[in-house]
PDB file of N, CA and C in Angstrom:
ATOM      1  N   UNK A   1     -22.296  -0.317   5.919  1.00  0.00           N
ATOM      2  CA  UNK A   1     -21.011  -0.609   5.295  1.00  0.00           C
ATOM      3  C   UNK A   1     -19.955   0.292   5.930  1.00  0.00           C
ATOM      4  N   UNK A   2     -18.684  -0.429   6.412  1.00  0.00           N
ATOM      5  CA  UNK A   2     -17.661   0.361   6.892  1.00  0.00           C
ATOM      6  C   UNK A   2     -17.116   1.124   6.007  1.00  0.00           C
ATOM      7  N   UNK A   3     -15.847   2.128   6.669  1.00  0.00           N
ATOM      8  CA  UNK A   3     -15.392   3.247   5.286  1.00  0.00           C
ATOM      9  C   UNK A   3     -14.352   2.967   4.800  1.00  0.00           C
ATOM     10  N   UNK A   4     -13.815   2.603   4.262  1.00  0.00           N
ATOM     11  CA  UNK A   4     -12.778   2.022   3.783  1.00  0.00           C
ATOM     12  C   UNK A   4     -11.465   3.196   4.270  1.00  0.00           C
ATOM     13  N   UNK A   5     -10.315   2.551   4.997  1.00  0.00           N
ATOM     14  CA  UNK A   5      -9.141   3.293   5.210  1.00  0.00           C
ATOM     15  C   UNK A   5      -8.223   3.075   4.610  1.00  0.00           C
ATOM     16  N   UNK A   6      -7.303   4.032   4.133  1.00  0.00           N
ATOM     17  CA  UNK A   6      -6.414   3.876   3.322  1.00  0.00           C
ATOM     18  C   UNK A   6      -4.927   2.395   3.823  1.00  0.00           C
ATOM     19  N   UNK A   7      -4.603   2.032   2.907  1.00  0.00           N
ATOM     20  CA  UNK A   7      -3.770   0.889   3.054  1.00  0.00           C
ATOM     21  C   UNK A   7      -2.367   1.516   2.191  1.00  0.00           C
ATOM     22  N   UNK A   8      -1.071   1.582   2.845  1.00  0.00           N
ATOM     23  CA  UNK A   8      -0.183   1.778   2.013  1.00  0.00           C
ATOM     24  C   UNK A   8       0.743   0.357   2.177  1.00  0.00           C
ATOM     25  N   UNK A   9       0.948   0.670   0.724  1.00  0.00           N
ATOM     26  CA  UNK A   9       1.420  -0.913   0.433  1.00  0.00           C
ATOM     27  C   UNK A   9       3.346  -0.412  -0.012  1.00  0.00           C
ATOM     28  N   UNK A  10       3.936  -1.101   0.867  1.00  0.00           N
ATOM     29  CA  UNK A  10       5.419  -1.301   0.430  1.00  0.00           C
ATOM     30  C   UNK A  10       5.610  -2.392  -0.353  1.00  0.00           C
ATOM     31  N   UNK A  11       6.532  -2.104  -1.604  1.00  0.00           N
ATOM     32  CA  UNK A  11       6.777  -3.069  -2.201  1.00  0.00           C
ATOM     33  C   UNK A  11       8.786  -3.830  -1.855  1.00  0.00           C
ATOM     34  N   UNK A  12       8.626  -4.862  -2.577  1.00  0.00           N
ATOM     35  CA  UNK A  12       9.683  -5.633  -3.026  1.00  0.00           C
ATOM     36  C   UNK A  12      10.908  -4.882  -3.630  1.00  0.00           C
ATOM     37  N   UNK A  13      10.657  -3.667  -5.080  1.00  0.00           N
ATOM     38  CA  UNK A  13      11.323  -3.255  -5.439  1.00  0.00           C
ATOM     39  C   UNK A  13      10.768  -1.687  -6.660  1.00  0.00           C
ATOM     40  N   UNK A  14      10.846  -1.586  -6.735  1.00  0.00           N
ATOM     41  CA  UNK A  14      10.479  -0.461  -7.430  1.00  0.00           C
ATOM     42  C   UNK A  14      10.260  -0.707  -8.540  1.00  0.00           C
ATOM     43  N   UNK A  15      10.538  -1.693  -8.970  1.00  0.00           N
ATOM     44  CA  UNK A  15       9.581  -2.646 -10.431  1.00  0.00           C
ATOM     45  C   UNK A  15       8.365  -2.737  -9.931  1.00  0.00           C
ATOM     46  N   UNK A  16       8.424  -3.141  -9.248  1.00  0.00           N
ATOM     47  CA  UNK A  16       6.828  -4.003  -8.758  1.00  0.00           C
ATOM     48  C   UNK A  16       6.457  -2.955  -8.401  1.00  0.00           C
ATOM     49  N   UNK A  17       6.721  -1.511  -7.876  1.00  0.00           N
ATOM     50  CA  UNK A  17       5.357  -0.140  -7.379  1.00  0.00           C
ATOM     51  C   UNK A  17       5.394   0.267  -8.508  1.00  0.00           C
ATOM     52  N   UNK A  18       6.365   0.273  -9.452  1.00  0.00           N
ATOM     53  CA  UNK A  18       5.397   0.498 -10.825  1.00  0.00           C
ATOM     54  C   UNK A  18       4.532   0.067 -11.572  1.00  0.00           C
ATOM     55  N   UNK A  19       5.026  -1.496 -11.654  1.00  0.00           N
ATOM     56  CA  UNK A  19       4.160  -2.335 -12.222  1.00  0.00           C
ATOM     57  C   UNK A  19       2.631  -2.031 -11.416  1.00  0.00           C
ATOM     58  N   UNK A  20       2.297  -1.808 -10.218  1.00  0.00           N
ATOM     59  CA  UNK A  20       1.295  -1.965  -9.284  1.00  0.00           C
ATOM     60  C   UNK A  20       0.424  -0.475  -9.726  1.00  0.00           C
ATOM     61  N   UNK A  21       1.192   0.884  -9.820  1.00  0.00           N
ATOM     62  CA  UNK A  21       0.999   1.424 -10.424  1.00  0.00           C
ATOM     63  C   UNK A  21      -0.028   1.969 -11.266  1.00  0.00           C
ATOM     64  N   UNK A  22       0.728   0.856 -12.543  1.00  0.00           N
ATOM     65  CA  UNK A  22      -0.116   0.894 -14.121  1.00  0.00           C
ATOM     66  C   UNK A  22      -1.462  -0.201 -13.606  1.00  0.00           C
ATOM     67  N   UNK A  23      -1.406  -1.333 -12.521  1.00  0.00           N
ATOM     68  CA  UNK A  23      -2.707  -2.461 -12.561  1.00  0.00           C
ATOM     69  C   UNK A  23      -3.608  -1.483 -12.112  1.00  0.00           C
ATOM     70  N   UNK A  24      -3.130  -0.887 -10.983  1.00  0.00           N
ATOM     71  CA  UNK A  24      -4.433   0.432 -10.168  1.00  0.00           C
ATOM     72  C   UNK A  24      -4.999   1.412 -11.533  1.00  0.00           C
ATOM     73  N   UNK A  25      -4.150   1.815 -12.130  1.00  0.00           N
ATOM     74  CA  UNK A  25      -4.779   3.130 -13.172  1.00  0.00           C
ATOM     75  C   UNK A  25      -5.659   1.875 -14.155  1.00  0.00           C
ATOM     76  N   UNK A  26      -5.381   1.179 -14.825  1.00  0.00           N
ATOM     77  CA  UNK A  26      -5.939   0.190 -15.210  1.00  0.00           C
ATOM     78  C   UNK A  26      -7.381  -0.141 -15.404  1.00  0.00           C
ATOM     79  N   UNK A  27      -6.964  -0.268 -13.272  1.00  0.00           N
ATOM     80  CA  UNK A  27      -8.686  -0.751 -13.226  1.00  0.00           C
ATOM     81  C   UNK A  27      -9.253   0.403 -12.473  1.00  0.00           C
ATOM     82  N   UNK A  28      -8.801   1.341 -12.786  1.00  0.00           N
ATOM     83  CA  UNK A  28      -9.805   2.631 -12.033  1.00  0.00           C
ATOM     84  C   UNK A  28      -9.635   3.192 -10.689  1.00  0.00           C
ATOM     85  N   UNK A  29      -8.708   2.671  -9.758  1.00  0.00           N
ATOM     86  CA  UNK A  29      -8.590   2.820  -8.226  1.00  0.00           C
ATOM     87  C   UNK A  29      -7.902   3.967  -8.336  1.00  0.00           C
ATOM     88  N   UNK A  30      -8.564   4.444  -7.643  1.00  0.00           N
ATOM     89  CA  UNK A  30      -7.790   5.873  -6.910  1.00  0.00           C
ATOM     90  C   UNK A  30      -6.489   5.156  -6.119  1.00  0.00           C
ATOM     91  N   UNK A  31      -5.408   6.351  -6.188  1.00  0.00           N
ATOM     92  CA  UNK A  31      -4.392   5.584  -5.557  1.00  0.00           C
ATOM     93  C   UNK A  31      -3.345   7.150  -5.367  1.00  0.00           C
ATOM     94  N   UNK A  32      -2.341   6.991  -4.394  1.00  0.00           N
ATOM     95  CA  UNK A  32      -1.140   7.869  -4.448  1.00  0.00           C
ATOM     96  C   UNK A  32      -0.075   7.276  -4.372  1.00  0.00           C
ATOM     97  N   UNK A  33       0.974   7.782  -4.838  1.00  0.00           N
ATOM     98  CA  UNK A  33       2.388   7.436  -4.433  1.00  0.00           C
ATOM     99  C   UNK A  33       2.919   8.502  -3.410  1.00  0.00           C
ATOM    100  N   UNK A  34       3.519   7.683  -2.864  1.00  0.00           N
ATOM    101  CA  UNK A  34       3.911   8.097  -1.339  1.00  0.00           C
ATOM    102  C   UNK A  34       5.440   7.842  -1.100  1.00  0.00           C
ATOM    103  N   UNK A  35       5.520   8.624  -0.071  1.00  0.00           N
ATOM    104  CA  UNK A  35       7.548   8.205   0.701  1.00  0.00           C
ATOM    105  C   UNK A  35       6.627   6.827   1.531  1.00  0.00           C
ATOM    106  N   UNK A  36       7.858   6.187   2.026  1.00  0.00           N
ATOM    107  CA  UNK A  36       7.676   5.278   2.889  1.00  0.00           C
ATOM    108  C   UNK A  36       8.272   6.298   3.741  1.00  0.00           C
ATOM    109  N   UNK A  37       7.233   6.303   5.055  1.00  0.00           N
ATOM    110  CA  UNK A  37       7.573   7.007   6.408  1.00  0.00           C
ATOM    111  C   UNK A  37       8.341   6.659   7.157  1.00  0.00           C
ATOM    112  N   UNK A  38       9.255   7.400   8.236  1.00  0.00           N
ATOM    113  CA  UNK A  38      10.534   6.822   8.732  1.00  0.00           C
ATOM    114  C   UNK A  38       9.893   5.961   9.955  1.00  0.00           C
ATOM    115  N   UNK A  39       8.285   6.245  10.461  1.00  0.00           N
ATOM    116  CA  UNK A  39       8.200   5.201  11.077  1.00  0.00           C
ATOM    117  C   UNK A  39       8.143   4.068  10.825  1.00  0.00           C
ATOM    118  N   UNK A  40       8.057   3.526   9.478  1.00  0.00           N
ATOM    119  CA  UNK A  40       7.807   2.095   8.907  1.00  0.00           C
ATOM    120  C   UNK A  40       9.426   2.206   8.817  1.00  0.00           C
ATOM    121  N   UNK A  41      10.062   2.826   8.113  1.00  0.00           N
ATOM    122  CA  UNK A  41      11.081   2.217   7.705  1.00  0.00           C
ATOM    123  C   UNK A  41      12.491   3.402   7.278  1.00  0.00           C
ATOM    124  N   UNK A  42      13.876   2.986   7.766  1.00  0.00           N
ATOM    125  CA  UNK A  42      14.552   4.018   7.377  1.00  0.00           C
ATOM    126  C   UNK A  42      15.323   3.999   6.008  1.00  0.00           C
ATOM    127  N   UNK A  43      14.783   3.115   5.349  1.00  0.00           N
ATOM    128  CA  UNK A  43      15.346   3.272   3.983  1.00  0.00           C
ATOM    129  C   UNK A  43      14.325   3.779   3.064  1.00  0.00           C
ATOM    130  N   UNK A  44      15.136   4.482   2.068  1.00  0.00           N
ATOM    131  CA  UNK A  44      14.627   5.237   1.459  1.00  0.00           C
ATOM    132  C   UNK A  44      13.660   4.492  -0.275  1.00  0.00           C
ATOM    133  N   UNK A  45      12.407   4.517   0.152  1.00  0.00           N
ATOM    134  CA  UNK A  45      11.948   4.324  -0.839  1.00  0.00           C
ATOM    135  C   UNK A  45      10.647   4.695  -0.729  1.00  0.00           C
ATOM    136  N   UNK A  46       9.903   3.886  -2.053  1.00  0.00           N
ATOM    137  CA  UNK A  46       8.482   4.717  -2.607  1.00  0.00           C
ATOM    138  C   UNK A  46       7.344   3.671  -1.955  1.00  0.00           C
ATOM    139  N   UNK A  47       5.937   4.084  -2.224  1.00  0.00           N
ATOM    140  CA  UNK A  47       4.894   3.586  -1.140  1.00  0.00           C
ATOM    141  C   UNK A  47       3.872   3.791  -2.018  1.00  0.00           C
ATOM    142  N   UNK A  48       2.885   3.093  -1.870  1.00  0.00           N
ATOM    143  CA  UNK A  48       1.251   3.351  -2.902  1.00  0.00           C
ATOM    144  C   UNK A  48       0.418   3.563  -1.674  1.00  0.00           C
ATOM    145  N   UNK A  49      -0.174   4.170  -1.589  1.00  0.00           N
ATOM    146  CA  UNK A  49      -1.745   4.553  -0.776  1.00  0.00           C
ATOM    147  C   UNK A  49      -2.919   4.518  -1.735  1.00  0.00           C
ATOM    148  N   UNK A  50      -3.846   3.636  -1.298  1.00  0.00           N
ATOM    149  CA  UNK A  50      -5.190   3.065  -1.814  1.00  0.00           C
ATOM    150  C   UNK A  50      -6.340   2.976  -0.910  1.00  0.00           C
ATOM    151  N   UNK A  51      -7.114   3.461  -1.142  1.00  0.00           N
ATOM    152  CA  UNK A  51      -8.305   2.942  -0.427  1.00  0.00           C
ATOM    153  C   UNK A  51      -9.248   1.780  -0.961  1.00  0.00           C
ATOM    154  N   UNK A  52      -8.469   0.694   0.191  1.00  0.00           N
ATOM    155  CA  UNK A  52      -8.805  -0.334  -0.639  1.00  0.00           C
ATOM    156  C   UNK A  52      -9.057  -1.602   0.390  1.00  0.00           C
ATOM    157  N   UNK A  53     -10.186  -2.688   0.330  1.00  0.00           N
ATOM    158  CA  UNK A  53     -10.538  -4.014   1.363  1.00  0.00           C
ATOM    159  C   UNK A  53      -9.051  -4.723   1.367  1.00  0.00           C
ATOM    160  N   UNK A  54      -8.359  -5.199   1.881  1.00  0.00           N
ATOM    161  CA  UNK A  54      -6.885  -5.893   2.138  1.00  0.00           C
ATOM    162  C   UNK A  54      -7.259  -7.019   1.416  1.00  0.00           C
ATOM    163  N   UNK A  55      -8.332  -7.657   1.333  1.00  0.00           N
ATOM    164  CA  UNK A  55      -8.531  -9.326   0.683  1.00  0.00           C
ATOM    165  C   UNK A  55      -8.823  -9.007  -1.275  1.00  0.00           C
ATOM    166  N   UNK A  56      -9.055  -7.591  -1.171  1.00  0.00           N
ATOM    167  CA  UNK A  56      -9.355  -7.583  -2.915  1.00  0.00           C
ATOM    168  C   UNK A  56      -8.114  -6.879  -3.432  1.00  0.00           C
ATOM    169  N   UNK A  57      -7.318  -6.537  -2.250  1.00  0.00           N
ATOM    170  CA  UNK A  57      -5.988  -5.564  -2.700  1.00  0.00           C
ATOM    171  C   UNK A  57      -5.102  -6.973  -2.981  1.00  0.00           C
ATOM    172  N   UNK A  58      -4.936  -7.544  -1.258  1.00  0.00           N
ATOM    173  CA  UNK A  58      -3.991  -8.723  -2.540  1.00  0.00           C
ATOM    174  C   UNK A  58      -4.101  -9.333  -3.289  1.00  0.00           C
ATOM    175  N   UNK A  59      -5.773  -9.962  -3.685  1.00  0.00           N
ATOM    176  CA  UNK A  59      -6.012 -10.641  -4.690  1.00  0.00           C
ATOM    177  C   UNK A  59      -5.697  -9.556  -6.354  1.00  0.00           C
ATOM    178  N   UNK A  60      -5.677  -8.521  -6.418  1.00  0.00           N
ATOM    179  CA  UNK A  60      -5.652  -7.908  -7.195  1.00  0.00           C
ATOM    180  C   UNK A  60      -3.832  -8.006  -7.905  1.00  0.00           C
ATOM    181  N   UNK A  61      -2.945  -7.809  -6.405  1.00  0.00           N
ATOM    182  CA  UNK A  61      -1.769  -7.861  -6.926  1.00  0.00           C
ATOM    183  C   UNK A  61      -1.198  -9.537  -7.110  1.00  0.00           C
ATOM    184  N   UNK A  62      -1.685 -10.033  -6.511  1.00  0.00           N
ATOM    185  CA  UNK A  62      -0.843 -11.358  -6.771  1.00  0.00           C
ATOM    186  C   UNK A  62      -1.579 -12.230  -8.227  1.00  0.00           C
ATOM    187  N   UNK A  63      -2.825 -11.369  -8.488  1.00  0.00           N
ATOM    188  CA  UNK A  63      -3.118 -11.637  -9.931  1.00  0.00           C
ATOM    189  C   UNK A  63      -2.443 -11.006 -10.798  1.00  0.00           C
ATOM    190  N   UNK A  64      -1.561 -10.121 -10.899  1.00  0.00           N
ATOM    191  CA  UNK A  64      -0.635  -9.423 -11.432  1.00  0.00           C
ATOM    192  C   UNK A  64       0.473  -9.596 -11.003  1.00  0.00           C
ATOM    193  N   UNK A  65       0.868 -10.686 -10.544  1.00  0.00           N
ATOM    194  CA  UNK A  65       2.752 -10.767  -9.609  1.00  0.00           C
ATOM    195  C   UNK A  65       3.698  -9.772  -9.639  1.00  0.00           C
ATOM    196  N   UNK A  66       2.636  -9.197  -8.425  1.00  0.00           N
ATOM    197  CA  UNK A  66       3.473  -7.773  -8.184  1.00  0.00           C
ATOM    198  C   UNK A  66       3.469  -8.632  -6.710  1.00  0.00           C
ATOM    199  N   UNK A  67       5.186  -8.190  -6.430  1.00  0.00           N
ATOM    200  CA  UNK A  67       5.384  -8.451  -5.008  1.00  0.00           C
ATOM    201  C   UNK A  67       5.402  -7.107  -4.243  1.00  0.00           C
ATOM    202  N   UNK A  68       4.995  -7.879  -2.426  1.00  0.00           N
ATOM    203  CA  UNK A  68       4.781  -6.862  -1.489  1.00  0.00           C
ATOM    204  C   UNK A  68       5.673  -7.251  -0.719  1.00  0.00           C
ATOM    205  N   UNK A  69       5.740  -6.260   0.049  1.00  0.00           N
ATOM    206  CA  UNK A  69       6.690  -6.407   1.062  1.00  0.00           C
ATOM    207  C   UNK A  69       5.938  -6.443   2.260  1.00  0.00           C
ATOM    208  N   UNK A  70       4.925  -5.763   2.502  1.00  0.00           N
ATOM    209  CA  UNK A  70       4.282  -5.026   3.694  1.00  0.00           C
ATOM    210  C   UNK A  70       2.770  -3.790   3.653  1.00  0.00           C
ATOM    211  N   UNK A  71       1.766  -4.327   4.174  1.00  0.00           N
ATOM    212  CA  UNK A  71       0.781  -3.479   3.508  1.00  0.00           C
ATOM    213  C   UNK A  71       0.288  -3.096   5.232  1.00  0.00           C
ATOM    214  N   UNK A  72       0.209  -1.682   5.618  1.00  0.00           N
ATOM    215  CA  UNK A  72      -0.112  -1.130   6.185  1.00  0.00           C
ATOM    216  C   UNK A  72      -1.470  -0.638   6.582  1.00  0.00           C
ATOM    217  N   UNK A  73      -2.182  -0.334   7.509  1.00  0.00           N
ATOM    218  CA  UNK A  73      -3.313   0.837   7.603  1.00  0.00           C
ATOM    219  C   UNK A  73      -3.166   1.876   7.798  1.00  0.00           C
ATOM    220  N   UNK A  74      -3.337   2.695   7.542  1.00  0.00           N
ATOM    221  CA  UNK A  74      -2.675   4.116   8.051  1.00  0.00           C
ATOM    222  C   UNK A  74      -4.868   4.644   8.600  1.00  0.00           C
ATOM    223  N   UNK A  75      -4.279   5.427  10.016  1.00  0.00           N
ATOM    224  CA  UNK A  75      -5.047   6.018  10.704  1.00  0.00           C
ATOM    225  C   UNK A  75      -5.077   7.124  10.496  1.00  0.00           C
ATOM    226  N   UNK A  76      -5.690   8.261  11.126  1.00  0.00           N
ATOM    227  CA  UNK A  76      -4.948   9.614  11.451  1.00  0.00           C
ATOM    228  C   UNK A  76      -5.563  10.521  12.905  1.00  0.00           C
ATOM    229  N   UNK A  77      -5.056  10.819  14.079  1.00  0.00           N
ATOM    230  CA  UNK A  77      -5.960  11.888  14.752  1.00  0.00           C
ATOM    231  C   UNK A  77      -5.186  12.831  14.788  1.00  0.00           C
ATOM    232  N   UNK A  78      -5.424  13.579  16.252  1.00  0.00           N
ATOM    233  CA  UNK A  78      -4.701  15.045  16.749  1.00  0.00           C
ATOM    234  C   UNK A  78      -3.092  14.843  16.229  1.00  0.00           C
ATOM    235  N   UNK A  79      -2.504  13.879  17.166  1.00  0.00           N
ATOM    236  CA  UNK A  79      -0.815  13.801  17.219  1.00  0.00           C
ATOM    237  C   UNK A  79      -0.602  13.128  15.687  1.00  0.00           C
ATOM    238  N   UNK A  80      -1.470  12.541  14.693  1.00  0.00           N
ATOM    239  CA  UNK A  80      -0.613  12.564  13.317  1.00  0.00           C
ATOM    240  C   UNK A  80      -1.148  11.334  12.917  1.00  0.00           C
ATOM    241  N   UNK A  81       0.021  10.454  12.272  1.00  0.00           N
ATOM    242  CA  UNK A  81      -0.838   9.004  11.601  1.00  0.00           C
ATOM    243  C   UNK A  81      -0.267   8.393  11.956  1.00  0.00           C
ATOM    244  N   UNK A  82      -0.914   7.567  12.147  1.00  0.00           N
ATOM    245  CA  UNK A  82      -0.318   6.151  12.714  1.00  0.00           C
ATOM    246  C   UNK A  82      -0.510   5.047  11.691  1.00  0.00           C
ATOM    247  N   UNK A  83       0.198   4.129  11.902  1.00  0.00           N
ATOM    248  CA  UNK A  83       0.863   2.839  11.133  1.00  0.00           C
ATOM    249  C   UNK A  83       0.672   1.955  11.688  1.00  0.00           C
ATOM    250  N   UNK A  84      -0.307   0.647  11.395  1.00  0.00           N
ATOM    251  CA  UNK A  84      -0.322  -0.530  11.532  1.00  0.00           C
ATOM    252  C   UNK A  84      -0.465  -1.188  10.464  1.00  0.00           C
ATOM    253  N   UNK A  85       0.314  -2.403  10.331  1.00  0.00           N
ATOM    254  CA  UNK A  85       0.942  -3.619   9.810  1.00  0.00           C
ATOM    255  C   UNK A  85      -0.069  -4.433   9.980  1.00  0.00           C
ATOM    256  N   UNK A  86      -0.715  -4.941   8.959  1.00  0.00           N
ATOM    257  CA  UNK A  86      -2.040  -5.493   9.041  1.00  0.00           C
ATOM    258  C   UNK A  86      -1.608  -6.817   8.041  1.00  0.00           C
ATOM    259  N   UNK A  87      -0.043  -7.183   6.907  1.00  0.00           N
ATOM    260  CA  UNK A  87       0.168  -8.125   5.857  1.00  0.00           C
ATOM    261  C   UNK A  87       1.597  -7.778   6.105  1.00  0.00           C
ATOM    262  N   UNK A  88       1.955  -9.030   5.898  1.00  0.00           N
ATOM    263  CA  UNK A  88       4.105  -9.218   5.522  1.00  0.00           C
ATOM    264  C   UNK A  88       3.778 -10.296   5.009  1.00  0.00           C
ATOM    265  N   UNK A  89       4.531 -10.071   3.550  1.00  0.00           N
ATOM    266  CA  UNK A  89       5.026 -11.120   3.207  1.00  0.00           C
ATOM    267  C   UNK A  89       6.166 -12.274   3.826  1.00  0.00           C
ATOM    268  N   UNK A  90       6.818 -11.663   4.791  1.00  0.00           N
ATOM    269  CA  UNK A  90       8.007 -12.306   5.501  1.00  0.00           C
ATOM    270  C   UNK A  90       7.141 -13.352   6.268  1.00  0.00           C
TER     271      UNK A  90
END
């Protein structure tokens, strides 16, 4: 079994990373709130980090109509973390 890497999920609006939030504490997932990094993005807002499969993460939120904006992988080595875009809603 692979290891699961963390996924940070941008939302729609800051309703919905709350709402997303309370579904994670809910059902038990470990989770953080996070900045959105200036490499994803230069506006200023909030971010969830989960370690979580991408096919049970969105099924989880769109069973709860929480909108996304953008769900990420985040890596990490020597020079830092890296960001790939793995879901857009766009």
């Amino acid at each position: 079994m692979g290891v699961k890497q963390d996924k940070l999920i941008l939302f729609q609006s800051t309703h919905h990373s709350i709402k997303a939030e309370k579904v994670f504490m809910d059902n038990d997932l470990l989770y953080r709130m996070a900045a959105v990094p200036p490499e994803i993005s230069t506006d200023c807002g909030s971010a969830i980090a989960v370690p979580a499969e991408l096919e049970a993460l969105k099924e989880l939120l769109e069973q709860n109509d929480i909108l996304v904006e953008a769900v990420y992988e985040v890596s990490e080595n020597k020079s830092g973390k890296k960001y790939r875009k793995i879901y857009s809603a766009k």
